[in-house]
PDB file of N, CA and C in Angstrom:
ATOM      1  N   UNK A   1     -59.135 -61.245  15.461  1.00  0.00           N
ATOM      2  CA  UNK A   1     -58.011 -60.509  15.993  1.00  0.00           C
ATOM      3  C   UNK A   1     -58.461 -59.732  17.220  1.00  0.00           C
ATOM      4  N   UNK A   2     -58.029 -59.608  18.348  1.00  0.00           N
ATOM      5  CA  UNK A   2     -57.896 -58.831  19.775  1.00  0.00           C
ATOM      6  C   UNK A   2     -56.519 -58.042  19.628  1.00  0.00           C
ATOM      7  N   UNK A   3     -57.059 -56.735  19.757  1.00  0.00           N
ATOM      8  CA  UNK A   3     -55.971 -55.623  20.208  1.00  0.00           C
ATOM      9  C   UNK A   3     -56.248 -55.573  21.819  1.00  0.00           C
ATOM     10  N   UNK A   4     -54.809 -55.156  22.885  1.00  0.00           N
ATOM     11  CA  UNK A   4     -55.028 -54.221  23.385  1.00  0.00           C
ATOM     12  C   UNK A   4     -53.835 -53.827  23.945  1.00  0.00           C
ATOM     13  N   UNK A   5     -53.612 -53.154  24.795  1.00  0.00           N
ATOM     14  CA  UNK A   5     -52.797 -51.468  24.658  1.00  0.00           C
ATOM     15  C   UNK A   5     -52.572 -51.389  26.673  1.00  0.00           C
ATOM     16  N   UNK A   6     -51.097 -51.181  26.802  1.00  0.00           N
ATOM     17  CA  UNK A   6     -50.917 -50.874  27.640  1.00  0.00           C
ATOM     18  C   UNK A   6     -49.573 -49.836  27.824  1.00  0.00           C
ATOM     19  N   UNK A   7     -49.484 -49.362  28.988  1.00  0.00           N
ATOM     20  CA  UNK A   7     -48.690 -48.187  29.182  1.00  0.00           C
ATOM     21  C   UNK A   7     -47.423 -48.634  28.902  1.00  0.00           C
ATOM     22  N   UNK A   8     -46.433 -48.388  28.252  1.00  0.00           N
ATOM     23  CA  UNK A   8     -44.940 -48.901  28.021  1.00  0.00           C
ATOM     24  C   UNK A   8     -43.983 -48.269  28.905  1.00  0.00           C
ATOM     25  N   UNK A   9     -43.229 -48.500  28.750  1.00  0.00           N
ATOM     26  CA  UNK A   9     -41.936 -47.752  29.608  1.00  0.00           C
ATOM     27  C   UNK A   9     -41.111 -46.270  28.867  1.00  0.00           C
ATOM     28  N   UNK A  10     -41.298 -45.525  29.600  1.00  0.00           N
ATOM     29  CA  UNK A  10     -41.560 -44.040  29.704  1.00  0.00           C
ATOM     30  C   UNK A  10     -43.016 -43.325  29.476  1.00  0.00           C
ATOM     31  N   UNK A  11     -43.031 -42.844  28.565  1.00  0.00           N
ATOM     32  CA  UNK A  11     -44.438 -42.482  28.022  1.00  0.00           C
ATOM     33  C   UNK A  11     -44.789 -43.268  26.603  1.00  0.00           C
ATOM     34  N   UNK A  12     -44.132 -44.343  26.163  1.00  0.00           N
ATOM     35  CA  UNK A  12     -44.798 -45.237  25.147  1.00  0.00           C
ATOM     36  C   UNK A  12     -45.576 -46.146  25.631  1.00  0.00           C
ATOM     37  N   UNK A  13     -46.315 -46.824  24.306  1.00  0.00           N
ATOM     38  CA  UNK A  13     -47.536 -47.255  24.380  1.00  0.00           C
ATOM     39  C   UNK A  13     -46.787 -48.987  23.607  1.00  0.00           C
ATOM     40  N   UNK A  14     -47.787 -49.951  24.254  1.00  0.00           N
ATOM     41  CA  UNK A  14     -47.979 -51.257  23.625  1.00  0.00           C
ATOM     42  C   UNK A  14     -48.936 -51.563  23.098  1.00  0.00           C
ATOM     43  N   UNK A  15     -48.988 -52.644  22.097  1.00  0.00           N
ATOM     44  CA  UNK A  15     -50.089 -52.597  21.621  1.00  0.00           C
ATOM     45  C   UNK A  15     -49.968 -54.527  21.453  1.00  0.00           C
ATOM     46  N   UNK A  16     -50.574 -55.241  22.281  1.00  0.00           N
ATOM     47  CA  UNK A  16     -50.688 -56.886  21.934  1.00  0.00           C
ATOM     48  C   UNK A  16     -51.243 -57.451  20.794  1.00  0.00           C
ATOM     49  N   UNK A  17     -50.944 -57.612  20.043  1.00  0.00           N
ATOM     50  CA  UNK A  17     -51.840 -58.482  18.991  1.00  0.00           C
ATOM     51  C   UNK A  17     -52.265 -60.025  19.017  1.00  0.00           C
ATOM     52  N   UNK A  18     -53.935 -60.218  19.240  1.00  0.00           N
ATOM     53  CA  UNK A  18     -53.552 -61.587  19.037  1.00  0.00           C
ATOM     54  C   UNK A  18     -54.551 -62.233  18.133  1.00  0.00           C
ATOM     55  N   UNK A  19     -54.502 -63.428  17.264  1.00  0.00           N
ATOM     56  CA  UNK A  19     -54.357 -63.818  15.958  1.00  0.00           C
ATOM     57  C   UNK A  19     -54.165 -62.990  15.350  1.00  0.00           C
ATOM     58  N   UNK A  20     -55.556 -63.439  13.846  1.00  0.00           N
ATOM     59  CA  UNK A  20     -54.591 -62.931  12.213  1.00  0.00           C
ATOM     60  C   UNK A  20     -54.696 -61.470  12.232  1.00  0.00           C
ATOM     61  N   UNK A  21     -54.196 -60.595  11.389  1.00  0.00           N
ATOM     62  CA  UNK A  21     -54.199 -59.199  10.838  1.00  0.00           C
ATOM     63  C   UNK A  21     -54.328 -59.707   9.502  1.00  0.00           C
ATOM     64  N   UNK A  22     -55.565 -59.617   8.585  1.00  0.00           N
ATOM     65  CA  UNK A  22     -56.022 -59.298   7.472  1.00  0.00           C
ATOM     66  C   UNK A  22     -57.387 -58.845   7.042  1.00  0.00           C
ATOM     67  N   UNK A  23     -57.421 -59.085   5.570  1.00  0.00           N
ATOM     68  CA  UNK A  23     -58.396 -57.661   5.675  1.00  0.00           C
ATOM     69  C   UNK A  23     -59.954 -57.636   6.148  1.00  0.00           C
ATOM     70  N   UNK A  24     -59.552 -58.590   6.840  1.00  0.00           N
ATOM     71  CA  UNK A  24     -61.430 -58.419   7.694  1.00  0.00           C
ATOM     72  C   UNK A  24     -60.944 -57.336   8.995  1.00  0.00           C
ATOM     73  N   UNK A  25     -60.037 -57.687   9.443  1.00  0.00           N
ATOM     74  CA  UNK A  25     -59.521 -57.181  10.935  1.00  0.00           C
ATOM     75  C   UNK A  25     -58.437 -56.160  10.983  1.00  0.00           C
ATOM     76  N   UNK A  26     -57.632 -55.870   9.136  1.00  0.00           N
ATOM     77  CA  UNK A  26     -56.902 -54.625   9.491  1.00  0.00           C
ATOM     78  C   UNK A  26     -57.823 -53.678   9.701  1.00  0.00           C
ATOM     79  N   UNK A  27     -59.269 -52.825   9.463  1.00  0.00           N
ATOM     80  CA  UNK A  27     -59.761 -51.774   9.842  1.00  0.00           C
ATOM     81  C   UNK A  27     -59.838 -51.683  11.110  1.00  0.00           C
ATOM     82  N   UNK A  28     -59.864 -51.974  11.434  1.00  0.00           N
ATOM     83  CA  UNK A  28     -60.326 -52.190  13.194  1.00  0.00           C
ATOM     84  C   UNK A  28     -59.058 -51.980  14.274  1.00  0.00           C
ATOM     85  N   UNK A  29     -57.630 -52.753  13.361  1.00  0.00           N
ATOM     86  CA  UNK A  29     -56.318 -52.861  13.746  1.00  0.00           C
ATOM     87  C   UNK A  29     -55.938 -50.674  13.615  1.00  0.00           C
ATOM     88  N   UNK A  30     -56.426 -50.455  12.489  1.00  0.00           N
ATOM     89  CA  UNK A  30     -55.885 -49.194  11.825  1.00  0.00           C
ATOM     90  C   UNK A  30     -56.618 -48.264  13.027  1.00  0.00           C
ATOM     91  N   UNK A  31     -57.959 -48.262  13.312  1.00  0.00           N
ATOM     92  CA  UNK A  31     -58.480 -47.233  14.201  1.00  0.00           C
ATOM     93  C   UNK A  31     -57.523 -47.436  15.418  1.00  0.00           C
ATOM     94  N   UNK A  32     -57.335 -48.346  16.116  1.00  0.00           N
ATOM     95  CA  UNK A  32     -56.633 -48.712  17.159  1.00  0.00           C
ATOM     96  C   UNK A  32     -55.380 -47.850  16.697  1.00  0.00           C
ATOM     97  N   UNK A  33     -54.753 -47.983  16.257  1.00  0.00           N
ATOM     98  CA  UNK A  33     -53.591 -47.434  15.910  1.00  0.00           C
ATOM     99  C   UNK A  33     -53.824 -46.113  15.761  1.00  0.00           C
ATOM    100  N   UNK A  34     -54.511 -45.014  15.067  1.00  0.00           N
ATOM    101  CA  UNK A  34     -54.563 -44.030  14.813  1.00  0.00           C
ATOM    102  C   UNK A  34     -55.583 -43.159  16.435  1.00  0.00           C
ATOM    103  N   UNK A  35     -56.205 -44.223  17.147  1.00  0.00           N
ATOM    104  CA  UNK A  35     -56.628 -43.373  18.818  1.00  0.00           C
ATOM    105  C   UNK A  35     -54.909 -43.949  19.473  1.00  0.00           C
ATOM    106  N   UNK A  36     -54.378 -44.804  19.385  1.00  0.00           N
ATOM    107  CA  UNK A  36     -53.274 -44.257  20.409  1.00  0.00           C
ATOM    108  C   UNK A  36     -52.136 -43.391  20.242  1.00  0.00           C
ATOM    109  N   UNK A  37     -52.190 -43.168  18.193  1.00  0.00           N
ATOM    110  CA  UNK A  37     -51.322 -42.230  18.022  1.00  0.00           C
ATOM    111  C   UNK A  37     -51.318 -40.745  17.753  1.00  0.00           C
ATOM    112  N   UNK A  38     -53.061 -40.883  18.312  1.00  0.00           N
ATOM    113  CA  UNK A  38     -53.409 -39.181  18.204  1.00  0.00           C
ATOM    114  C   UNK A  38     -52.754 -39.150  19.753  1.00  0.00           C
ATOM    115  N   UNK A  39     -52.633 -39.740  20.724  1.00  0.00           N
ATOM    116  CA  UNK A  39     -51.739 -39.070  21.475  1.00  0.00           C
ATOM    117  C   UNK A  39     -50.247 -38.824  21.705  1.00  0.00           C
ATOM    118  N   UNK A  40     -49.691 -39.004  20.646  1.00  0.00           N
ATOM    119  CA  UNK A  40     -48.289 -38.883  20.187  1.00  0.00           C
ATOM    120  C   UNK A  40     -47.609 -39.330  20.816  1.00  0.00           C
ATOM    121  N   UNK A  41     -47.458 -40.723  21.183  1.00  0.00           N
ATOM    122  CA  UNK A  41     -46.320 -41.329  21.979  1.00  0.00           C
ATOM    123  C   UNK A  41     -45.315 -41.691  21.847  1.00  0.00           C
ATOM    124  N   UNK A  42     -44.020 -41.167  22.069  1.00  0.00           N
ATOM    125  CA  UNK A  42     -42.409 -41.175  21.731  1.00  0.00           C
ATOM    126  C   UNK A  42     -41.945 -42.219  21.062  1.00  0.00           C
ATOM    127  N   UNK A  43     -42.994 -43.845  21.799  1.00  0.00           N
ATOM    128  CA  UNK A  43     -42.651 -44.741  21.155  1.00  0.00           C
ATOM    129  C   UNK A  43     -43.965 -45.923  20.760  1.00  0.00           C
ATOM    130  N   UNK A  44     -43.834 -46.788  19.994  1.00  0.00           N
ATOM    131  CA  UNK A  44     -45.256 -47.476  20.282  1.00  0.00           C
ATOM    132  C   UNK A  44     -44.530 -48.882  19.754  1.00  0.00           C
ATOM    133  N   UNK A  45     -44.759 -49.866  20.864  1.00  0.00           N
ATOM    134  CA  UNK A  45     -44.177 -51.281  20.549  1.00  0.00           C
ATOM    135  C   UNK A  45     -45.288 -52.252  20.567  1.00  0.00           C
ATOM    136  N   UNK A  46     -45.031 -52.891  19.417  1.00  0.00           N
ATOM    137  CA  UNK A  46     -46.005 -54.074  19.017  1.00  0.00           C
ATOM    138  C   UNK A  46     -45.553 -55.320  19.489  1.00  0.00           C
ATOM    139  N   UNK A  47     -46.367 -55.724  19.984  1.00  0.00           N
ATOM    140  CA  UNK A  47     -46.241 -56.859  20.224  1.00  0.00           C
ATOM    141  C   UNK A  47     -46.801 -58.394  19.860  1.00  0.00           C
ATOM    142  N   UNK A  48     -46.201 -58.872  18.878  1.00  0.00           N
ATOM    143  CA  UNK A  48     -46.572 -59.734  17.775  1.00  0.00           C
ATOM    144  C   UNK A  48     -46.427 -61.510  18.080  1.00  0.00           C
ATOM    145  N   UNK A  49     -46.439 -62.012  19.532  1.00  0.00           N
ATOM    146  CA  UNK A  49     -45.916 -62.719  19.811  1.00  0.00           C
ATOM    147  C   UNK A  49     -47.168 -63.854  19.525  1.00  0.00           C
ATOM    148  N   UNK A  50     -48.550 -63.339  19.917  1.00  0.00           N
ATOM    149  CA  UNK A  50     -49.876 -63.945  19.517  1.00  0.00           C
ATOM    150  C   UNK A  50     -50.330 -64.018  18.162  1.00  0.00           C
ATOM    151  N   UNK A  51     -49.892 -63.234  17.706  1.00  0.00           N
ATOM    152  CA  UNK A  51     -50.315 -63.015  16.541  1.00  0.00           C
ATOM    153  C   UNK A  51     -49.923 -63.816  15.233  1.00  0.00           C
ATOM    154  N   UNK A  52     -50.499 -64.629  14.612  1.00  0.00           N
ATOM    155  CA  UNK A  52     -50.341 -66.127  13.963  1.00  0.00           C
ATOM    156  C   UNK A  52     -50.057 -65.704  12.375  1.00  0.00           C
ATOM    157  N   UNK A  53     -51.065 -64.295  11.560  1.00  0.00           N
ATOM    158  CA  UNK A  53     -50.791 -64.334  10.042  1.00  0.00           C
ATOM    159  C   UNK A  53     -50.531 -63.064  10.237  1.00  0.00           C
ATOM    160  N   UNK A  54     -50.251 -62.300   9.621  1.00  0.00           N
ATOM    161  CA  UNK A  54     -50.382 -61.253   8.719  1.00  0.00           C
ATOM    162  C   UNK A  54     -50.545 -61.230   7.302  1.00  0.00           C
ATOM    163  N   UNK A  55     -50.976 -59.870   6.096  1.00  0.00           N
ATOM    164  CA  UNK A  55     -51.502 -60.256   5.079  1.00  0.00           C
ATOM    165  C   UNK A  55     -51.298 -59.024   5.024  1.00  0.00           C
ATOM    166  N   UNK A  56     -51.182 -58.499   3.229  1.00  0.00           N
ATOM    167  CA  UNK A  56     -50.670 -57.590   3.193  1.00  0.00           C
ATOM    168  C   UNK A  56     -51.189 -56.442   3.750  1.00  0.00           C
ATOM    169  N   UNK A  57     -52.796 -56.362   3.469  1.00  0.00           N
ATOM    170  CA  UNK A  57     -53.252 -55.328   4.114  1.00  0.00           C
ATOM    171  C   UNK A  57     -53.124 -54.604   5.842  1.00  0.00           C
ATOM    172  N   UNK A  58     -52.651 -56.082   6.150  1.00  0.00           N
ATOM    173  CA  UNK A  58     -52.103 -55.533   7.974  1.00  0.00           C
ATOM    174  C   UNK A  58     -50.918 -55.131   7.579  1.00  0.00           C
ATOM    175  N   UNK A  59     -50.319 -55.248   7.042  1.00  0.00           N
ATOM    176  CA  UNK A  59     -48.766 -54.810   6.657  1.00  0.00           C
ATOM    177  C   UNK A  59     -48.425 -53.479   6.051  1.00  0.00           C
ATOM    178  N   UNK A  60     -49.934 -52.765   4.877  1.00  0.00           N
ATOM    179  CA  UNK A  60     -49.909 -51.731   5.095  1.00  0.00           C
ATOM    180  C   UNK A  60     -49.983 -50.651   6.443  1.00  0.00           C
ATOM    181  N   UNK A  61     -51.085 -51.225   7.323  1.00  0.00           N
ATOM    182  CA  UNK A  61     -51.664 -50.878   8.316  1.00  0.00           C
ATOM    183  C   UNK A  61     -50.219 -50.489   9.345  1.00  0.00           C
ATOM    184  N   UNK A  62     -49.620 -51.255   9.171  1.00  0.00           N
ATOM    185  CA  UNK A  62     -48.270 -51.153  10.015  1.00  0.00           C
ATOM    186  C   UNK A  62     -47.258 -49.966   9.317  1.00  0.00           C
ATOM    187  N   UNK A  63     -47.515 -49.921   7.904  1.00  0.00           N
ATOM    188  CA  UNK A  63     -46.648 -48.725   7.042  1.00  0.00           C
ATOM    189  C   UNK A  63     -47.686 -47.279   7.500  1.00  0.00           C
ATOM    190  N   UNK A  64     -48.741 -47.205   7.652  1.00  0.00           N
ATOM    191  CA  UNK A  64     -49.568 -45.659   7.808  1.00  0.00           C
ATOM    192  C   UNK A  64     -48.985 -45.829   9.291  1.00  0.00           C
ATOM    193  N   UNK A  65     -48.655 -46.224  10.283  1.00  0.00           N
ATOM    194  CA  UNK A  65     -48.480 -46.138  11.357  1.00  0.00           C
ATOM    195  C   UNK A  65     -47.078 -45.640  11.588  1.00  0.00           C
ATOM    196  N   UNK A  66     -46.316 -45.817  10.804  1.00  0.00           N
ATOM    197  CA  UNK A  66     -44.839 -45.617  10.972  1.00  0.00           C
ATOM    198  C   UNK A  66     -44.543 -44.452  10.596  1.00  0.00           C
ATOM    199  N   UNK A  67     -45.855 -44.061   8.974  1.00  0.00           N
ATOM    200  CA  UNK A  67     -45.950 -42.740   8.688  1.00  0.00           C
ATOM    201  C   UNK A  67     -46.312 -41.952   9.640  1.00  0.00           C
ATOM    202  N   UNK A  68     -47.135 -42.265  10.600  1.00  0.00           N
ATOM    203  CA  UNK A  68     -48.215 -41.246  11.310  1.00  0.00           C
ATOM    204  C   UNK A  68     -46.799 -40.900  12.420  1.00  0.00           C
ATOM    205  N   UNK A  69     -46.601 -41.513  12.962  1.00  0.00           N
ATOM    206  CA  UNK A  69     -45.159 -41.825  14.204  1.00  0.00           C
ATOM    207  C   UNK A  69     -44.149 -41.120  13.594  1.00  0.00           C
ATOM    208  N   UNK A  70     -43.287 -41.075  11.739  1.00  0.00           N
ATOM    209  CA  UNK A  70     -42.277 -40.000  11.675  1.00  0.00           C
ATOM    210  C   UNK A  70     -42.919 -38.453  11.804  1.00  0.00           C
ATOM    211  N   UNK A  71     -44.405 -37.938  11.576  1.00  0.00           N
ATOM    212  CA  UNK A  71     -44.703 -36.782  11.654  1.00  0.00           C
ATOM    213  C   UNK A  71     -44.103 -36.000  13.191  1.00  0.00           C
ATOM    214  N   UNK A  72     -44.301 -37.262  13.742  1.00  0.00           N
ATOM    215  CA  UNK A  72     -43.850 -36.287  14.816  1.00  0.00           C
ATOM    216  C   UNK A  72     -42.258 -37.237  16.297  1.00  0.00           C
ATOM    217  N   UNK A  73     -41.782 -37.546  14.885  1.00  0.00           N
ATOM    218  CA  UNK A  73     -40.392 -38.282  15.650  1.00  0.00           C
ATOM    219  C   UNK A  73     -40.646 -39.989  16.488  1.00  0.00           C
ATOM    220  N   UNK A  74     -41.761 -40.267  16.286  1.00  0.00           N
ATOM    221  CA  UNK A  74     -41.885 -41.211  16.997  1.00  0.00           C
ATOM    222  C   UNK A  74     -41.046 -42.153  16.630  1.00  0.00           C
ATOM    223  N   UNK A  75     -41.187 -43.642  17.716  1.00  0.00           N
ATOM    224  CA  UNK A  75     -40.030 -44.729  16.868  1.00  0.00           C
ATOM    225  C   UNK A  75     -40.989 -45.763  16.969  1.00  0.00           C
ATOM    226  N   UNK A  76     -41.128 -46.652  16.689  1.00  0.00           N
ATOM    227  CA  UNK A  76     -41.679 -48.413  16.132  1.00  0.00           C
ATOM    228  C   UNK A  76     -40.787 -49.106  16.424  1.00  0.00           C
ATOM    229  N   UNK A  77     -41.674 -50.047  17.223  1.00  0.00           N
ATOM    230  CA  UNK A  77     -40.693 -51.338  17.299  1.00  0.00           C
ATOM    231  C   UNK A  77     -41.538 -52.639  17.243  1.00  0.00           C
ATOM    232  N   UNK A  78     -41.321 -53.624  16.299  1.00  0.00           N
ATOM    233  CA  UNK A  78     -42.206 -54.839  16.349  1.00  0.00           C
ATOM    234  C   UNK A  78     -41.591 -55.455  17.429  1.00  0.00           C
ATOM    235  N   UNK A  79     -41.829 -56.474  18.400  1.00  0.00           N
ATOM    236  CA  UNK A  79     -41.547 -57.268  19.489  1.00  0.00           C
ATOM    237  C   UNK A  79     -42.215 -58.706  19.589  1.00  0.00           C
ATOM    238  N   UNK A  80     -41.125 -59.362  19.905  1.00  0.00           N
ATOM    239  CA  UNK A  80     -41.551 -60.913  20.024  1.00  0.00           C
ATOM    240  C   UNK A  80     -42.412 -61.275  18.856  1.00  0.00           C
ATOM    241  N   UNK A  81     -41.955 -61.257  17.711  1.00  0.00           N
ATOM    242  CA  UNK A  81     -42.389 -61.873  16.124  1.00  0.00           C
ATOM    243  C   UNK A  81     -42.188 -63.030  16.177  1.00  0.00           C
ATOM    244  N   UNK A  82     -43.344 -63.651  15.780  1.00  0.00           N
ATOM    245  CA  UNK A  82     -42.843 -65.503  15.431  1.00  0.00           C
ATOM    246  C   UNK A  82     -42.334 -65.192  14.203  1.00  0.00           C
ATOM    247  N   UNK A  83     -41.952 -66.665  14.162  1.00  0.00           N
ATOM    248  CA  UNK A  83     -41.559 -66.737  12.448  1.00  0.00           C
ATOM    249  C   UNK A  83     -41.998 -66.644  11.528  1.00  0.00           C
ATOM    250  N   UNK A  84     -43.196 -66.843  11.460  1.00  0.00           N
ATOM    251  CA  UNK A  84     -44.246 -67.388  10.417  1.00  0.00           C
ATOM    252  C   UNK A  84     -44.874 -65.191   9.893  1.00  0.00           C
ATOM    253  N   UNK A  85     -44.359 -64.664  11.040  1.00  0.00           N
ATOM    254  CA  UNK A  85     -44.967 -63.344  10.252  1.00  0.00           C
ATOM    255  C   UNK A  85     -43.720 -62.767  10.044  1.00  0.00           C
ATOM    256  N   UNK A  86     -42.516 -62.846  10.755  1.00  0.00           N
ATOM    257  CA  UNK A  86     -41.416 -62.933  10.275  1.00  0.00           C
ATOM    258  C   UNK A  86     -41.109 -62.702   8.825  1.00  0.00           C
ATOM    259  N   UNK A  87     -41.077 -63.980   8.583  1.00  0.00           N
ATOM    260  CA  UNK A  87     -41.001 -64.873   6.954  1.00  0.00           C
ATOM    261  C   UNK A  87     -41.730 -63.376   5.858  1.00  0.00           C
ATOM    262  N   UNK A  88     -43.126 -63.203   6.438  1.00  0.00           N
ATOM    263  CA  UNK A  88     -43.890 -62.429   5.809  1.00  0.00           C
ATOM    264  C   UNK A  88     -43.071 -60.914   5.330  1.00  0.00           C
ATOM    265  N   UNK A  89     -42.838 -60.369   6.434  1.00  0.00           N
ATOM    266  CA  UNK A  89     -42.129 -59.188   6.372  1.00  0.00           C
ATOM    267  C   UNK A  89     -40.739 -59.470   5.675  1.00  0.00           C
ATOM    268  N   UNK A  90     -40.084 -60.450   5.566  1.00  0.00           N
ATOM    269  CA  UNK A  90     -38.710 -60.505   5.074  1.00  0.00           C
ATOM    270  C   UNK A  90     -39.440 -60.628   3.568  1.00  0.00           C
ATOM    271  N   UNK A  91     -40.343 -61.199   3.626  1.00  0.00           N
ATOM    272  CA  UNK A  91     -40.695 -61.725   1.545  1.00  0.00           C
ATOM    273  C   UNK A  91     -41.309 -60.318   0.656  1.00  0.00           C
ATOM    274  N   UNK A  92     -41.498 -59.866   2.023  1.00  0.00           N
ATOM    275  CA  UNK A  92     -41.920 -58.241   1.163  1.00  0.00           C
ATOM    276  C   UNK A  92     -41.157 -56.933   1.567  1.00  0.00           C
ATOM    277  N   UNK A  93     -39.932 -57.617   1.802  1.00  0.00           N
ATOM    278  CA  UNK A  93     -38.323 -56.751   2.142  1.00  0.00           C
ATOM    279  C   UNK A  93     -38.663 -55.766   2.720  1.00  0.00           C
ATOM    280  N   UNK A  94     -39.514 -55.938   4.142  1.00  0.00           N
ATOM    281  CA  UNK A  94     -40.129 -54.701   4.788  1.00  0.00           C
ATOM    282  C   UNK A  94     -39.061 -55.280   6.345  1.00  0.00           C
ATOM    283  N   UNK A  95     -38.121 -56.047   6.934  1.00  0.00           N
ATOM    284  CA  UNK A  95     -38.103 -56.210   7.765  1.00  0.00           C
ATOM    285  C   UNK A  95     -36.992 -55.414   8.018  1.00  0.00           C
ATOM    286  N   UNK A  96     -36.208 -54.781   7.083  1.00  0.00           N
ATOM    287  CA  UNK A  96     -34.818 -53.734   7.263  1.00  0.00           C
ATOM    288  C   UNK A  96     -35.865 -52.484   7.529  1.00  0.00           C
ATOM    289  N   UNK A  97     -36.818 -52.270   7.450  1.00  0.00           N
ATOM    290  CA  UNK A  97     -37.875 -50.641   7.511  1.00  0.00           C
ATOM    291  C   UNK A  97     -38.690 -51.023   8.892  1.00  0.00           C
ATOM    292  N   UNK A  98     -38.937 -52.537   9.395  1.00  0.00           N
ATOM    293  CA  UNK A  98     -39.550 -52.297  10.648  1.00  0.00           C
ATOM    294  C   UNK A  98     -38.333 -53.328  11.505  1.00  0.00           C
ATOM    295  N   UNK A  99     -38.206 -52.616  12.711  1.00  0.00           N
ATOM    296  CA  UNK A  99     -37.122 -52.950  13.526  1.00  0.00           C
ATOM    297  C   UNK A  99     -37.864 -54.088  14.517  1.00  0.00           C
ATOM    298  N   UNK A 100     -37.020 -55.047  14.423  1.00  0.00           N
ATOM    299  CA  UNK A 100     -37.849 -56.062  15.804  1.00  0.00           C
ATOM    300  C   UNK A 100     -36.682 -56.862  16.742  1.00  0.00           C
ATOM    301  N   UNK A 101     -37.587 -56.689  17.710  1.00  0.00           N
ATOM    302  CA  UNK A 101     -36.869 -57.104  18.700  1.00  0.00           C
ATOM    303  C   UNK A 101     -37.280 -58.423  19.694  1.00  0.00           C
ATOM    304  N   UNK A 102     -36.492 -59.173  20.367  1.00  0.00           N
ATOM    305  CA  UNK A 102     -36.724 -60.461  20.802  1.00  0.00           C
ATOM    306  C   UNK A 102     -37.775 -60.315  22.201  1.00  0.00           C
ATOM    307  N   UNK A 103     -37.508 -59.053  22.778  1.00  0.00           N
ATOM    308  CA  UNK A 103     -38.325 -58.645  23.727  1.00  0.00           C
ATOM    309  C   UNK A 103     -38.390 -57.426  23.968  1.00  0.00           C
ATOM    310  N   UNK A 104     -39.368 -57.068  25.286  1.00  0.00           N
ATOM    311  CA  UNK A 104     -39.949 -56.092  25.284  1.00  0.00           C
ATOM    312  C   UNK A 104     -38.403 -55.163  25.796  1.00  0.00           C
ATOM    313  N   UNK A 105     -37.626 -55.180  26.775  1.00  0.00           N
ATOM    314  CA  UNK A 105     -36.969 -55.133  27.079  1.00  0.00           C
ATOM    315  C   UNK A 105     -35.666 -54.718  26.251  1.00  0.00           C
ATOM    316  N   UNK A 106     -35.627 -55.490  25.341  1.00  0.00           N
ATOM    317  CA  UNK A 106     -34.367 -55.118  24.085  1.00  0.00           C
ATOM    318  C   UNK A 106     -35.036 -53.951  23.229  1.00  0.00           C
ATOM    319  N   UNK A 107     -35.864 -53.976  22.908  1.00  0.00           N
ATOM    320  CA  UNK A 107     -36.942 -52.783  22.389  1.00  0.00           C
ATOM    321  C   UNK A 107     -36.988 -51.502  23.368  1.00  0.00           C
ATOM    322  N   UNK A 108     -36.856 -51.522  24.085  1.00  0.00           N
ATOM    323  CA  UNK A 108     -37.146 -50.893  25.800  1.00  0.00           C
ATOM    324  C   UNK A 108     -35.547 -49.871  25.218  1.00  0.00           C
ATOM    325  N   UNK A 109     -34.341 -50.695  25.277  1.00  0.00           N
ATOM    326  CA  UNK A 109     -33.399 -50.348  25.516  1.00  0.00           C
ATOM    327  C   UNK A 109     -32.563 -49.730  24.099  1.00  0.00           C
ATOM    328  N   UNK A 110     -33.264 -50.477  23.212  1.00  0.00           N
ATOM    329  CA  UNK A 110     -32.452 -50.045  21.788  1.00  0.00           C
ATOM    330  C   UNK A 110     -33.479 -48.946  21.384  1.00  0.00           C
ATOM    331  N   UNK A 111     -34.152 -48.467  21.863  1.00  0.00           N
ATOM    332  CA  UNK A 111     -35.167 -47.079  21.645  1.00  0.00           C
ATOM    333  C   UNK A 111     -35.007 -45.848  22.590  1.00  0.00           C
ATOM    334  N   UNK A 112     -34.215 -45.972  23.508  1.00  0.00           N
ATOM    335  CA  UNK A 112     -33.802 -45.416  24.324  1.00  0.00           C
ATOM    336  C   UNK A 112     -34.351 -45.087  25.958  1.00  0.00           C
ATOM    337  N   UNK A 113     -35.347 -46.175  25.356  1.00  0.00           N
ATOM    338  CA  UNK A 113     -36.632 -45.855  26.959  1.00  0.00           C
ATOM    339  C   UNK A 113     -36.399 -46.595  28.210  1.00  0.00           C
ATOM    340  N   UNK A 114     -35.571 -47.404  28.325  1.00  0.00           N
ATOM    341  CA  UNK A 114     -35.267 -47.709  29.501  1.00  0.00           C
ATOM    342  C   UNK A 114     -34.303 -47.038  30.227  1.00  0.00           C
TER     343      UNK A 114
END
């Protein structure tokens, strides 16, 4: 798995994912997540378009993140999901709790940052 992280539109943050998220590579996924959200960014959009599995343990990794983000109002947005992790999140009725969007752009706009 390769993270990396670029400036989003306003003061949110992206974060690319590319291949799997499981549990060799959620720790690594989780630090990443917890240095860009010690700087509290309004919004933080994932971008899941590379990214081939997920497993549950990345899926927690994605729940402490959403926790860490309501402490202080933030919003989440998954972006450009294939299907195949899709599928994942719908089978563990997590996809009504994480919001996704077809692009960066619809994410951009249904979060209020564009």
């Amino acid at each position: 798995m390769q993270v990396t992280q670029d400036q989003g539109p306003g003061d949110s943050r992206i974060l690319r994912i590319t291949g799997e998220v499981d549990l060799k590579s959620s720790p690594s996924l989780r630090s990443e997540l917890q240095q860009v959200l010690s700087q509290k960014p309004p919004a933080l959009l994932i971008d899941l378009e590379n990214c081939s599995y997920i497993d549950s343990s990345g899926i927690a990794t994605f729940v402490e993140a959403l926790q860490m983000l309501n402490t202080f109002q933030g919003k989440l947005a998954l972006v450009r999901v294939t299907q195949r992790v899709k599928d994942i999140f719908e089978i563990a009725h997590l996809d009504g709790i994480f919001p996704m969007f077809p692009s960066m752009e619809d994410a951009a706009r249904e979060l209020g940052l564009a």
